[in-house]
PDB file of N, CA and C in Angstrom:
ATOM      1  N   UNK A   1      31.605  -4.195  19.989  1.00  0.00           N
ATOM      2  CA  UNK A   1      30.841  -3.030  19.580  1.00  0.00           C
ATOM      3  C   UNK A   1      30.670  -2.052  20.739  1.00  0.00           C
ATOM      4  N   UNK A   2      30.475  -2.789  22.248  1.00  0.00           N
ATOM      5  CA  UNK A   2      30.448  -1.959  22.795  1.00  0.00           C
ATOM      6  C   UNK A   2      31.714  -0.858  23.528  1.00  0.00           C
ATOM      7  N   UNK A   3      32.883  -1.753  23.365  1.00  0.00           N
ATOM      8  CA  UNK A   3      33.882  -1.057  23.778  1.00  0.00           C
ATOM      9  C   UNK A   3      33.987   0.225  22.507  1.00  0.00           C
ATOM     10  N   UNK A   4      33.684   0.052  21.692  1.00  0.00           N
ATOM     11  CA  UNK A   4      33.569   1.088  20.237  1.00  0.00           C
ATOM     12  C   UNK A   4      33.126   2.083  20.357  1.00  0.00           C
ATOM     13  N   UNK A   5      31.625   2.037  20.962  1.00  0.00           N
ATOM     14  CA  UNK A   5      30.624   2.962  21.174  1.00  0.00           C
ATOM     15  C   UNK A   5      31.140   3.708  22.330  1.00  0.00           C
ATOM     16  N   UNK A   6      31.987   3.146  23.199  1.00  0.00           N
ATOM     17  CA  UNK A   6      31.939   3.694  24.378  1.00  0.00           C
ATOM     18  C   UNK A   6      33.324   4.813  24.237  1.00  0.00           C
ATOM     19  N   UNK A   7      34.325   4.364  23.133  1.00  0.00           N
ATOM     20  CA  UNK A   7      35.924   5.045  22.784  1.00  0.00           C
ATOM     21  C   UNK A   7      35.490   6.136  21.854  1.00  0.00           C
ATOM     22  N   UNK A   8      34.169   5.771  21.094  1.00  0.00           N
ATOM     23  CA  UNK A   8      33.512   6.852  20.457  1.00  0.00           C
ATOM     24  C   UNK A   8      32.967   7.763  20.793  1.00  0.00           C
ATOM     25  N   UNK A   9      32.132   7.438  22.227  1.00  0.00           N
ATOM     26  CA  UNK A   9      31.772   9.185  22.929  1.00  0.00           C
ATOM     27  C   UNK A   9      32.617   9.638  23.812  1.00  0.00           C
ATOM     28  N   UNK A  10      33.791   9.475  24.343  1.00  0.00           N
ATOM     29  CA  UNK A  10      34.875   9.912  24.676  1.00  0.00           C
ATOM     30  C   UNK A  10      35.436  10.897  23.782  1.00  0.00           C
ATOM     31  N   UNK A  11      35.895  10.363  22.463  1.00  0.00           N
ATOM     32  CA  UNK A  11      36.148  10.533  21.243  1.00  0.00           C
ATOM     33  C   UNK A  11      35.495  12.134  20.879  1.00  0.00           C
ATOM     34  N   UNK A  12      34.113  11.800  20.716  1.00  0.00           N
ATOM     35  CA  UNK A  12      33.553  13.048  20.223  1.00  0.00           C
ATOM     36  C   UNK A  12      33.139  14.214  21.555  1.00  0.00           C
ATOM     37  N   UNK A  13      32.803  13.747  23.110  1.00  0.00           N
ATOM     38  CA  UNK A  13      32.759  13.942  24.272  1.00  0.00           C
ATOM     39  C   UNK A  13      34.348  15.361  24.090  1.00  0.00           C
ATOM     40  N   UNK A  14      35.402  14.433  23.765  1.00  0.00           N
ATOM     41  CA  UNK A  14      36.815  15.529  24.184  1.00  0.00           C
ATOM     42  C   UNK A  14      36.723  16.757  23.281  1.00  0.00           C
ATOM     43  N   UNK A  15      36.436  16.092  21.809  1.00  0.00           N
ATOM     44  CA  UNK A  15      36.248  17.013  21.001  1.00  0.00           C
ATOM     45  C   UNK A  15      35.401  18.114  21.075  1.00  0.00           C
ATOM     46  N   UNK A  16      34.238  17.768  21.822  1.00  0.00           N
ATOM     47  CA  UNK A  16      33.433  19.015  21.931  1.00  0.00           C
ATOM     48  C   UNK A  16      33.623  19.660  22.983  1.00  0.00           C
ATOM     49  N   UNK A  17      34.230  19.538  23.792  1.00  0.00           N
ATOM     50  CA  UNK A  17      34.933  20.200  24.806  1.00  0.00           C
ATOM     51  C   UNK A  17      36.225  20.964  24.692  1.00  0.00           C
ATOM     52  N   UNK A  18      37.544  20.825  23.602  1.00  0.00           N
ATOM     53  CA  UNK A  18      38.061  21.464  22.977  1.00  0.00           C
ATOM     54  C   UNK A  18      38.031  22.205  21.640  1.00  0.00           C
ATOM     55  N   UNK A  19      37.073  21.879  21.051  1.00  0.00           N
ATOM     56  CA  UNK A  19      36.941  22.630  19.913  1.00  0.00           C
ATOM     57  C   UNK A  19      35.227  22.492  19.937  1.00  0.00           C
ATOM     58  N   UNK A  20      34.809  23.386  20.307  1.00  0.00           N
ATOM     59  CA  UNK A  20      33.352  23.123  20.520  1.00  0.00           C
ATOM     60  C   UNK A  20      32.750  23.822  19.247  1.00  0.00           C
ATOM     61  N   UNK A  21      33.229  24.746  18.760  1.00  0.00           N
ATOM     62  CA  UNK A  21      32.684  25.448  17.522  1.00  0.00           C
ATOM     63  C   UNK A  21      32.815  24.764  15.672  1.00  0.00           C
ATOM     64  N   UNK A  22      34.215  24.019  16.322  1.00  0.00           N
ATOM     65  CA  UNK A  22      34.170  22.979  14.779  1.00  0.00           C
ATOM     66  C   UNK A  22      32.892  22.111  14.168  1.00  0.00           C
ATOM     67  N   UNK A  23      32.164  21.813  15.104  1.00  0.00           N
ATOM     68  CA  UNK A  23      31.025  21.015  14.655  1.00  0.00           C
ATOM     69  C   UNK A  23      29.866  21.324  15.347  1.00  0.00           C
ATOM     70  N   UNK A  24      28.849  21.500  14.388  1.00  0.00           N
ATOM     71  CA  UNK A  24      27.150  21.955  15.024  1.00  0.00           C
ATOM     72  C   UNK A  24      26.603  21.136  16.168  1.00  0.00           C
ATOM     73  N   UNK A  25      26.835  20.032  15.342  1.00  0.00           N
ATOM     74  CA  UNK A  25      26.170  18.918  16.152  1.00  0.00           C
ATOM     75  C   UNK A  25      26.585  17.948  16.978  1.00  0.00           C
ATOM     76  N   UNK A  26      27.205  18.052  17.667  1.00  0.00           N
ATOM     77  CA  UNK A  26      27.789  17.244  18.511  1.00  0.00           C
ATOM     78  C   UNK A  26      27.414  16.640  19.504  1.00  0.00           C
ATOM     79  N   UNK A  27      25.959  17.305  20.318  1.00  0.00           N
ATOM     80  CA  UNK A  27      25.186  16.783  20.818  1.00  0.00           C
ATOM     81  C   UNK A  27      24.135  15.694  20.141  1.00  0.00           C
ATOM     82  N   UNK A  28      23.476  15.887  18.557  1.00  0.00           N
ATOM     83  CA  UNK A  28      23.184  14.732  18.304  1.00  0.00           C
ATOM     84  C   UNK A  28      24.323  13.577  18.304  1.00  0.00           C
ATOM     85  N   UNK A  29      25.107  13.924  17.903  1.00  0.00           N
ATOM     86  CA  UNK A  29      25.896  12.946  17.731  1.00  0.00           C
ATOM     87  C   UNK A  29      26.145  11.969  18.753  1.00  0.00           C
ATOM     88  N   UNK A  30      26.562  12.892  20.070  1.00  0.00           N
ATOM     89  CA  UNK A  30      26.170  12.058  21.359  1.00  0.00           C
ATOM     90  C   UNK A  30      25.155  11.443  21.992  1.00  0.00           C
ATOM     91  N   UNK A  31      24.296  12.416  22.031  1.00  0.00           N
ATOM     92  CA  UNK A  31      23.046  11.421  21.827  1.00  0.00           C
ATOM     93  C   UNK A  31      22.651   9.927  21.106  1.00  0.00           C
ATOM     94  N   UNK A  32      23.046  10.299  20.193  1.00  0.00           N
ATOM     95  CA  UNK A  32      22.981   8.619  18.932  1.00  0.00           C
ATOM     96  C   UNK A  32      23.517   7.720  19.750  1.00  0.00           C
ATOM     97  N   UNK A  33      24.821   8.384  19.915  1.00  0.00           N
ATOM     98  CA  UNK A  33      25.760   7.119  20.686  1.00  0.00           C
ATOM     99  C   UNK A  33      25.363   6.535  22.002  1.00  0.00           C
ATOM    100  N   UNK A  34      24.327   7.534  22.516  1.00  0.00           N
ATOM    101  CA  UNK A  34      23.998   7.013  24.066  1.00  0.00           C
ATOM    102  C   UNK A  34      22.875   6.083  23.728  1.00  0.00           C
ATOM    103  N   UNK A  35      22.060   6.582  22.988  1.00  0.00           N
ATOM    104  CA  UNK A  35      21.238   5.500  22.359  1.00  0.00           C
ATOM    105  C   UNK A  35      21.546   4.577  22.072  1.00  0.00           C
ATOM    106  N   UNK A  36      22.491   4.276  21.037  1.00  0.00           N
ATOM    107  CA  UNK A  36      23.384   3.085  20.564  1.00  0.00           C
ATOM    108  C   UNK A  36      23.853   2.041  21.690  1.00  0.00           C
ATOM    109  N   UNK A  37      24.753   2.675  22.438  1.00  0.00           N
ATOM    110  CA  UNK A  37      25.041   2.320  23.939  1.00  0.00           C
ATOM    111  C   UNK A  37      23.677   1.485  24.414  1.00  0.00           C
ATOM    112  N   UNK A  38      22.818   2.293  25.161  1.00  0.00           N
ATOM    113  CA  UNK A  38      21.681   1.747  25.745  1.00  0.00           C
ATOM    114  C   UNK A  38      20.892   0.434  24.715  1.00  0.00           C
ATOM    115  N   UNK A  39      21.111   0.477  23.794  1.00  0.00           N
ATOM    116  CA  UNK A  39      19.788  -0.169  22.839  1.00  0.00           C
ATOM    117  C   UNK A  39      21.230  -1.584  22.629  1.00  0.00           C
ATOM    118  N   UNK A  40      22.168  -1.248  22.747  1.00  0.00           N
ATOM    119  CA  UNK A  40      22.998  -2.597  22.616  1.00  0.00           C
ATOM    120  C   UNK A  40      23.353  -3.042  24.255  1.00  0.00           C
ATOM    121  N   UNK A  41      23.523  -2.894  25.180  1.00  0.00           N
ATOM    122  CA  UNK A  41      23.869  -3.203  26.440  1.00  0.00           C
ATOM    123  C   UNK A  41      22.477  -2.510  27.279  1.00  0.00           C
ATOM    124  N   UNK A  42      21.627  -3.353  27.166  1.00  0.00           N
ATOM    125  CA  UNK A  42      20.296  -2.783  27.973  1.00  0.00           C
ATOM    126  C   UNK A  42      20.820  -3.316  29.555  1.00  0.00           C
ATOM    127  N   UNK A  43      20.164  -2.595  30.536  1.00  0.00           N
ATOM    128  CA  UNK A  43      20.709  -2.970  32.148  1.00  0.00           C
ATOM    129  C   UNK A  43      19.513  -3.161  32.875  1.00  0.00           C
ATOM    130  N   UNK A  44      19.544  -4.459  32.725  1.00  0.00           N
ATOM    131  CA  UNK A  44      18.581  -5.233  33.417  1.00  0.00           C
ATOM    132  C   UNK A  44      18.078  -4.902  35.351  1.00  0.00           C
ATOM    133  N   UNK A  45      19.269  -4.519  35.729  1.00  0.00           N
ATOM    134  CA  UNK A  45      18.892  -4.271  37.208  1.00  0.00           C
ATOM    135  C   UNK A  45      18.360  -2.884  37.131  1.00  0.00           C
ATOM    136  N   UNK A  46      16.919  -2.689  37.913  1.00  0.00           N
ATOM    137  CA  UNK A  46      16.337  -1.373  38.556  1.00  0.00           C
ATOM    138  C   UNK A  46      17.403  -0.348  39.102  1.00  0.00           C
ATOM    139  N   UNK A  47      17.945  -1.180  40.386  1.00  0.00           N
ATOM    140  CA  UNK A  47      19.013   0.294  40.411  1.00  0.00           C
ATOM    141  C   UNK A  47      19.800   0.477  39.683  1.00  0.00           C
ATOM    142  N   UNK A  48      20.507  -0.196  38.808  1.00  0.00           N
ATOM    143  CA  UNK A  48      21.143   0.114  37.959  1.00  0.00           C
ATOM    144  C   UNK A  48      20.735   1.309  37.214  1.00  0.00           C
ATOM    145  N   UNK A  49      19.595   1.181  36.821  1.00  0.00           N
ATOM    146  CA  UNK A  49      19.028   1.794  35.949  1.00  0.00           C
ATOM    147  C   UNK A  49      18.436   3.295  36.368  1.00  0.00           C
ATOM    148  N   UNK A  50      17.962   3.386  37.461  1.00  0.00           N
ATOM    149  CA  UNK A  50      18.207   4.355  38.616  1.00  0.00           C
ATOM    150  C   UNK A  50      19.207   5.109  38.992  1.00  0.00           C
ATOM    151  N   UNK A  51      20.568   4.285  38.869  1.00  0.00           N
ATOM    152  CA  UNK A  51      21.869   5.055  38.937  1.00  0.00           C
ATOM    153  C   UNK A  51      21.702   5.675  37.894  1.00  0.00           C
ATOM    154  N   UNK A  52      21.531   5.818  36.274  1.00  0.00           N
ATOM    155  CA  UNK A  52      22.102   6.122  35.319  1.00  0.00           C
ATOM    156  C   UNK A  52      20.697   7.398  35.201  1.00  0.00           C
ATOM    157  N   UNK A  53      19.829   7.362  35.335  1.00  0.00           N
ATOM    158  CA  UNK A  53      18.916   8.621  35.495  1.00  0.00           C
ATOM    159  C   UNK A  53      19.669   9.647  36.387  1.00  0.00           C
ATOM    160  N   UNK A  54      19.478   9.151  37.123  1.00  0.00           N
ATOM    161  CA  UNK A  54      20.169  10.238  38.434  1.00  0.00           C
ATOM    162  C   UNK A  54      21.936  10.552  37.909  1.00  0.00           C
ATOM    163  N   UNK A  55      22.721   9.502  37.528  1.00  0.00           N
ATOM    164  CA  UNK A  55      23.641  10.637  37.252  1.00  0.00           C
ATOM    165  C   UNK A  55      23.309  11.482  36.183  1.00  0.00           C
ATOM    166  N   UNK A  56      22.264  11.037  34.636  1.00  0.00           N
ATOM    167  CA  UNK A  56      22.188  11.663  33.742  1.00  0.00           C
ATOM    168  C   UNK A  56      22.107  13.525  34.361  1.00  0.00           C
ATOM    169  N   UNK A  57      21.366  13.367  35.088  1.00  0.00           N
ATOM    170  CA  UNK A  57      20.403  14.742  35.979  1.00  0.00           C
ATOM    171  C   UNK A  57      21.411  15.440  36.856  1.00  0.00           C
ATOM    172  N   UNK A  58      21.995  14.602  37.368  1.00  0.00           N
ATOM    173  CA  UNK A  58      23.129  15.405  38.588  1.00  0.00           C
ATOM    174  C   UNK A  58      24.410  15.785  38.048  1.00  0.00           C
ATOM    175  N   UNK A  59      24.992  15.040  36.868  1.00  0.00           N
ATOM    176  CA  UNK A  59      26.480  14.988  36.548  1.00  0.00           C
ATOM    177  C   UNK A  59      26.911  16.485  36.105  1.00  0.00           C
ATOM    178  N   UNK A  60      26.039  17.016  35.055  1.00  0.00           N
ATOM    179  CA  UNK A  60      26.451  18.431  34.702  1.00  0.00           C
ATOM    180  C   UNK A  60      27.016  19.236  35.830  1.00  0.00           C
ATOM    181  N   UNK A  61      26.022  19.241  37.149  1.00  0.00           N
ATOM    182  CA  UNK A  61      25.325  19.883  38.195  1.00  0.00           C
ATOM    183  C   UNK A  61      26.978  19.893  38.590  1.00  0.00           C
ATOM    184  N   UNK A  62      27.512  18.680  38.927  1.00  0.00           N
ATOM    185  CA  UNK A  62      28.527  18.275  39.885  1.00  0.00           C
ATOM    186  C   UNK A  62      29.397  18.436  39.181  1.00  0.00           C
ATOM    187  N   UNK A  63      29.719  18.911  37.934  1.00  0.00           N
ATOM    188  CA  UNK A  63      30.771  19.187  36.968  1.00  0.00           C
ATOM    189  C   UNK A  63      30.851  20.490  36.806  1.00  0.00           C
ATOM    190  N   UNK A  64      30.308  21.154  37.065  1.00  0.00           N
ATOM    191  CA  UNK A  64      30.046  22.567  37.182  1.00  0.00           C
ATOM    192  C   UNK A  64      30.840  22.975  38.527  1.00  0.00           C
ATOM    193  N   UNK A  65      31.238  22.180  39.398  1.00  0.00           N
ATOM    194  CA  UNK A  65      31.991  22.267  40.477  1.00  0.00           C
ATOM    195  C   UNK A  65      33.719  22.647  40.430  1.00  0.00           C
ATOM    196  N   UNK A  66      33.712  21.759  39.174  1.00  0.00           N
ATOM    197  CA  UNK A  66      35.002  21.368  38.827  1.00  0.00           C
ATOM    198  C   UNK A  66      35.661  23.097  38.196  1.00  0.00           C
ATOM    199  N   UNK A  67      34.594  23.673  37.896  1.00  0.00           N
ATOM    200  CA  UNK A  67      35.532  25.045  37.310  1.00  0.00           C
ATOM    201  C   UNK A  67      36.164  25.624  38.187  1.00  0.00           C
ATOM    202  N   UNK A  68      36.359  25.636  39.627  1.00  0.00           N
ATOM    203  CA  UNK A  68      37.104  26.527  40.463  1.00  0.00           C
ATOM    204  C   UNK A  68      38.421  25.717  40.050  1.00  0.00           C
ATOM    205  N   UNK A  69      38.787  24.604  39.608  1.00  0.00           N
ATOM    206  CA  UNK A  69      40.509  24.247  39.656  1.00  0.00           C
ATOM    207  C   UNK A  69      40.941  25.102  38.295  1.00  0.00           C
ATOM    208  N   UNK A  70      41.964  25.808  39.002  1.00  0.00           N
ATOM    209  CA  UNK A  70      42.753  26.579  38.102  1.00  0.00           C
ATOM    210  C   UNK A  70      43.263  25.494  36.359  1.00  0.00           C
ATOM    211  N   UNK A  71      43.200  25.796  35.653  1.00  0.00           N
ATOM    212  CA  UNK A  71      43.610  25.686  34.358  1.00  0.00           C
ATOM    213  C   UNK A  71      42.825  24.565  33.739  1.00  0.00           C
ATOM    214  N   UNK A  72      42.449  23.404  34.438  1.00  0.00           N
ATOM    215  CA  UNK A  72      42.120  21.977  33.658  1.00  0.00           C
ATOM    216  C   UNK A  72      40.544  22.069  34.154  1.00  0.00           C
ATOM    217  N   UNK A  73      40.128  22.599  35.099  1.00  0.00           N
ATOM    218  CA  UNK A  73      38.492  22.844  35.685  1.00  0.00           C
ATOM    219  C   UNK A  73      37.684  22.604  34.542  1.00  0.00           C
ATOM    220  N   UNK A  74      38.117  24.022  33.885  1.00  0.00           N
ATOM    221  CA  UNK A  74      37.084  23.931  32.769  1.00  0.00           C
ATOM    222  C   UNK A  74      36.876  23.298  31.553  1.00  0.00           C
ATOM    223  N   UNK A  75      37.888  22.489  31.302  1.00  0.00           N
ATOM    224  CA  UNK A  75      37.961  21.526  30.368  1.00  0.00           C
ATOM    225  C   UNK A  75      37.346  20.307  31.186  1.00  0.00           C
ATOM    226  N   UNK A  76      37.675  19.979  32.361  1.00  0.00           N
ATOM    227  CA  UNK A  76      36.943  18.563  32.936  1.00  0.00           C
ATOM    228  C   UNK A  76      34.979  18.815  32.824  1.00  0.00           C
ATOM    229  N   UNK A  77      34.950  20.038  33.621  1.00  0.00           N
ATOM    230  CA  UNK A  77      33.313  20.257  33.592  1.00  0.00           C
ATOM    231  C   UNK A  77      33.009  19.938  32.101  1.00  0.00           C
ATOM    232  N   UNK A  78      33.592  20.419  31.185  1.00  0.00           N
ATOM    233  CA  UNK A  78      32.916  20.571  29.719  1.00  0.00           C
ATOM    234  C   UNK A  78      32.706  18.913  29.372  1.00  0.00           C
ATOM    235  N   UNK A  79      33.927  18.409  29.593  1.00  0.00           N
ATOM    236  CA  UNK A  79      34.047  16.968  29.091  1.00  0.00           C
ATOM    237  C   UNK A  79      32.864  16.247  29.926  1.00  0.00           C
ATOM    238  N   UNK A  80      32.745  16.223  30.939  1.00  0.00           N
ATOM    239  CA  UNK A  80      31.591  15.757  31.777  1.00  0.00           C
ATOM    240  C   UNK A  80      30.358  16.000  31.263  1.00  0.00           C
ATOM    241  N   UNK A  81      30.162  17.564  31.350  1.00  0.00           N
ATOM    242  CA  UNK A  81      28.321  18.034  30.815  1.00  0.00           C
ATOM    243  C   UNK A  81      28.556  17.080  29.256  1.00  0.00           C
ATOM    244  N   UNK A  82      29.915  16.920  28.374  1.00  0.00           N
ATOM    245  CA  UNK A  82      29.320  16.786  27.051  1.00  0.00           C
ATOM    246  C   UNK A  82      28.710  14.898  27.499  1.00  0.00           C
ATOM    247  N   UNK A  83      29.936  14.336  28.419  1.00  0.00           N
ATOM    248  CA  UNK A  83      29.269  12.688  28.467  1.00  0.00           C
ATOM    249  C   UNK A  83      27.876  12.413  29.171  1.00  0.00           C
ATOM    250  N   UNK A  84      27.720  13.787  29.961  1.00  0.00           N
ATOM    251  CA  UNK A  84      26.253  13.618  30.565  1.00  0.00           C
ATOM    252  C   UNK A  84      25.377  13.256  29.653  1.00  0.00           C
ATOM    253  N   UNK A  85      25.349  13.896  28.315  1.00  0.00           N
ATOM    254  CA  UNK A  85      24.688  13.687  26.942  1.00  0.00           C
ATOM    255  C   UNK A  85      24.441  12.084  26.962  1.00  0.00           C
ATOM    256  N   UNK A  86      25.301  11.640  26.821  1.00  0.00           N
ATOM    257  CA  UNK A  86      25.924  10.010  26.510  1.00  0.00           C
ATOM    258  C   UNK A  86      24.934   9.561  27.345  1.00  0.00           C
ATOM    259  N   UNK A  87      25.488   9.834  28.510  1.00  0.00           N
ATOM    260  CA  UNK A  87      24.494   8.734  29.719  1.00  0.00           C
ATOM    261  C   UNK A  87      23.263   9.094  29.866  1.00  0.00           C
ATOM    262  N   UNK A  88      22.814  10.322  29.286  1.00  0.00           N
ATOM    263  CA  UNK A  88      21.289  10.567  29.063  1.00  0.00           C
ATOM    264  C   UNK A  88      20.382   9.628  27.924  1.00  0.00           C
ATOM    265  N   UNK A  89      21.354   9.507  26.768  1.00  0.00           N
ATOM    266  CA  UNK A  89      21.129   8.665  25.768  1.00  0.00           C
ATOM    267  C   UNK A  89      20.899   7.525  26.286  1.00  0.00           C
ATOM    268  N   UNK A  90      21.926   6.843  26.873  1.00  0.00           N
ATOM    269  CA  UNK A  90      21.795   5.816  27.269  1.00  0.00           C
ATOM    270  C   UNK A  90      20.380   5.099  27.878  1.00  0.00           C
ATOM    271  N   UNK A  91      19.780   6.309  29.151  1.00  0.00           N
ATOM    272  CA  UNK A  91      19.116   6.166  30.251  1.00  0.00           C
ATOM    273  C   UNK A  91      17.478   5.919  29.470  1.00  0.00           C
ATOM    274  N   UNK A  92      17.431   6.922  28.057  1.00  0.00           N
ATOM    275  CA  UNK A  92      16.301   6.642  27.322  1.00  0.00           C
ATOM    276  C   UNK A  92      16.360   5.398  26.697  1.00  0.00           C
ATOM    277  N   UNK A  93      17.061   5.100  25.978  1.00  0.00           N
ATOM    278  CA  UNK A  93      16.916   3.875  25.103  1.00  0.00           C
ATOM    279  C   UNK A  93      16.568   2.702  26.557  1.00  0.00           C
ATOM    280  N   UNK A  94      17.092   2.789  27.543  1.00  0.00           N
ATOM    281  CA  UNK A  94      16.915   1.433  28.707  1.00  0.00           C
ATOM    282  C   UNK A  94      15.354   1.804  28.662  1.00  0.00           C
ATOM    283  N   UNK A  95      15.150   2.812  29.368  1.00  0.00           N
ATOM    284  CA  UNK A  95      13.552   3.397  29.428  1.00  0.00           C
ATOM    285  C   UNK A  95      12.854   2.859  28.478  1.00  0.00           C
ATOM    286  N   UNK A  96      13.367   3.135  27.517  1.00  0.00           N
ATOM    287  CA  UNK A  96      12.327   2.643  25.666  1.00  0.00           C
ATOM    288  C   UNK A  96      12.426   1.197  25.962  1.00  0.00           C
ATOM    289  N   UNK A  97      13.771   0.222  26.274  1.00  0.00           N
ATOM    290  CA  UNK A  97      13.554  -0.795  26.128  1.00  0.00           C
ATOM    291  C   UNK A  97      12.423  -1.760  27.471  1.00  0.00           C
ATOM    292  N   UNK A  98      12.554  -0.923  28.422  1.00  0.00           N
ATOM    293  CA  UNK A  98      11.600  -1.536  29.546  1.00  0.00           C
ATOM    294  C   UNK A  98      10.565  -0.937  29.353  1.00  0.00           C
ATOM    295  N   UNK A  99       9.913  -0.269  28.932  1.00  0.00           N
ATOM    296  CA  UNK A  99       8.477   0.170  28.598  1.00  0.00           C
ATOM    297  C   UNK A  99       8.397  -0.760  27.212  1.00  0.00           C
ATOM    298  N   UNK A 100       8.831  -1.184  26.747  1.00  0.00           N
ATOM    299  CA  UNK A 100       8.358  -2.016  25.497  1.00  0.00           C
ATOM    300  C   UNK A 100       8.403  -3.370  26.135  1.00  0.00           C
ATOM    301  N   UNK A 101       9.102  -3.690  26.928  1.00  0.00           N
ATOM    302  CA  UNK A 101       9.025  -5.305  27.449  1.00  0.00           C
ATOM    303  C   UNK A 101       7.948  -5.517  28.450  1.00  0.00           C
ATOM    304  N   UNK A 102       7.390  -4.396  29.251  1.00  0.00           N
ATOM    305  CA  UNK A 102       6.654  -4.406  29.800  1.00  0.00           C
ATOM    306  C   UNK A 102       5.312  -4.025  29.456  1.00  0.00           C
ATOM    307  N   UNK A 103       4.576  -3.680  28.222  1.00  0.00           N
ATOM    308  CA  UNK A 103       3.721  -3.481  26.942  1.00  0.00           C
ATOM    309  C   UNK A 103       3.675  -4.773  26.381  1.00  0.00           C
ATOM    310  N   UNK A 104       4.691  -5.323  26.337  1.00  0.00           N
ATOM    311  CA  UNK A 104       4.418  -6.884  25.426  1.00  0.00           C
ATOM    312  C   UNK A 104       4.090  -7.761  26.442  1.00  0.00           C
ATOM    313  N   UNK A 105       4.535  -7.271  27.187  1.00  0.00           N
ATOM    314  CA  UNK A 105       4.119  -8.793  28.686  1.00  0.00           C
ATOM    315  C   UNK A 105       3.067  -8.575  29.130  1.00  0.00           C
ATOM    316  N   UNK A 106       2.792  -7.535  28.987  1.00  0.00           N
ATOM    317  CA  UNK A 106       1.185  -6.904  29.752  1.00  0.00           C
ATOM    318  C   UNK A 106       0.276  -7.833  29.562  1.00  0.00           C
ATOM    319  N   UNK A 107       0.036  -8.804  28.291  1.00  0.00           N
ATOM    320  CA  UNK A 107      -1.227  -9.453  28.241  1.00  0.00           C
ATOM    321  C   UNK A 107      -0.897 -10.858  28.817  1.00  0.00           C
ATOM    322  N   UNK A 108       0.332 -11.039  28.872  1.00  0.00           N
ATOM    323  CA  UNK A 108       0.988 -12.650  29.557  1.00  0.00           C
ATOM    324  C   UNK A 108       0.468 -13.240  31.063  1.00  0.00           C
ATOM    325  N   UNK A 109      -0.374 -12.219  31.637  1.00  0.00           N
ATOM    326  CA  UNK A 109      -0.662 -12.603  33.067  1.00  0.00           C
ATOM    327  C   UNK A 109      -1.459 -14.039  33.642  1.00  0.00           C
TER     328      UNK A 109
END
């Protein structure tokens, strides 16, 4: 499932980067999937989880770099800002899932 989820925001990631006007929503859509992602492969390590905030936040930033290469620039930045989506998804559902494990344990002390 997870290799699925992951060929799936690629999938819709390229698409909205070449044909960005065919479909409204493409950001929910990515979104779902980052959710999906996160809520099925939760990442137990802190930095881990730390990495994936911080790229959520920086990746656009650093993809936005990519437009000075002549012809393919701006197709890479696009494809990037759209998976930033993804790994933003992702970064909430971990969030949702460690604020809920740590709410239920709260009274276990």
């Amino acid at each position: 499932m997870q290799k699925g989820l992951m060929w799936g925001s690629v999938v819709v990631a390229v698409a909205a980067t070449f044909a960005p006007d065919a479909f409204g929503y493409y950001a929910l859509v990515l979104v779902v999937l980052g959710l999906a992602i996160g809520l099925t492969n939760p990442t137990g390590d802190v930095a881990t989880r730390i990495a994936g905030y911080v790229l959520a936040v920086f990746l656009p930033q650093i993809a936005d770099n990519l437009d000075v290469i002549p012809g393919v620039g701006t197709y890479l930045n696009g494809f990037l800002s759209q998976f930033a989506v993804v790994i933003a998804g992702a970064a909430i559902a971990n969030f949702c899932l460690v604020l809920y494990n740590g709410l239920m344990a709260a009274g276990d002390d």
